[in-house]
Protein backbone atom coordinates (compact mmCIF):
# COMPACT_ATOMS: atom_id res chain seq x y z
CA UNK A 1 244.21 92.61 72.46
CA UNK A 2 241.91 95.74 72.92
CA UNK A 3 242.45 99.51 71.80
CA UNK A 4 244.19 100.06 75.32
CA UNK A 5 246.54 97.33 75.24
CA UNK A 6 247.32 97.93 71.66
CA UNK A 7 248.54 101.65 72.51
CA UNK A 8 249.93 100.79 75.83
CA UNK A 9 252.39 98.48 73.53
CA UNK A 10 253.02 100.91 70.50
CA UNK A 11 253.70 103.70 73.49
CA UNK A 12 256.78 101.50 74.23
CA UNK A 13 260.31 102.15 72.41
CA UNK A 14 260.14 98.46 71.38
CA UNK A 15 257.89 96.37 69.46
CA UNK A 16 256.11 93.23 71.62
CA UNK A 17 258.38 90.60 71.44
CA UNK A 18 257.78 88.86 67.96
CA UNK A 19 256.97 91.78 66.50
CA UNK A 20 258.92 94.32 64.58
CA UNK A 21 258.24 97.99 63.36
CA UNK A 22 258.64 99.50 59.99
CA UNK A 23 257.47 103.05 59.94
CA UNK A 24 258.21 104.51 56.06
CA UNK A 25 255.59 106.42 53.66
CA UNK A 26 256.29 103.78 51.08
CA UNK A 27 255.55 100.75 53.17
CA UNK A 28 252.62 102.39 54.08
CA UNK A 29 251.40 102.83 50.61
CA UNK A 30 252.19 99.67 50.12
CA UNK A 31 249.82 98.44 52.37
CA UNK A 32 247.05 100.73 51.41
CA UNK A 33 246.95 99.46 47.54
CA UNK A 34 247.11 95.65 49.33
CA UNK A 35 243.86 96.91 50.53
CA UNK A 36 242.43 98.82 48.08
CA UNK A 37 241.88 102.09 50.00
CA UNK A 38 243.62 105.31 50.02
CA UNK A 39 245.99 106.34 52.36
CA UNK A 40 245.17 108.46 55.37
CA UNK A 41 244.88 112.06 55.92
CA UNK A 42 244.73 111.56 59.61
CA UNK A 43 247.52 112.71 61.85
CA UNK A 44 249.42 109.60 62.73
CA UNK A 45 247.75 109.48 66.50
CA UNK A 46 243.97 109.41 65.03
CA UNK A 47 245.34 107.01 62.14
CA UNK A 48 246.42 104.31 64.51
CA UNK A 49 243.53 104.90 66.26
CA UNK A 50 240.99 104.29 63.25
CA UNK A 51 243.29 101.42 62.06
CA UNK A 52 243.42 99.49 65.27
CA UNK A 53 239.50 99.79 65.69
CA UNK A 54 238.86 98.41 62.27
CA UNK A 55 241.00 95.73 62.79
CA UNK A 56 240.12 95.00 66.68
CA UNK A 57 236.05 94.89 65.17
CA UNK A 58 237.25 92.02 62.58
CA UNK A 59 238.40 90.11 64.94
């Protein structure tokens, strides 16, 4: 999956199949202590933008 196709599919009312969507602050913060960074300042647009290139470059 690329950039594109990953906000093609979160532009959708539904999750891709298999996939589900969670969406609180506190799940959120959750996950940024699993990763040992703070969590973002961003707007929520340019976050999932910087999230989904990180993790598109790791792969």
């Amino acid at each position: 999956m690329d950039l594109q196709a990953f906000r093609d599919s979160i532009a959708n009312s539904q999750p891709p199949a298999g996939l589900s969507k969670e969406g609180d602050q506190s799940n959120a913060e959750y996950w940024y202590r699993r990763c040992d960074a703070a969590p973002s300042t961003l707007t929520l647009d340019e976050e999932w933008q910087e999230l989904a290139r990180d993790l598109l470059r790791q792969v």
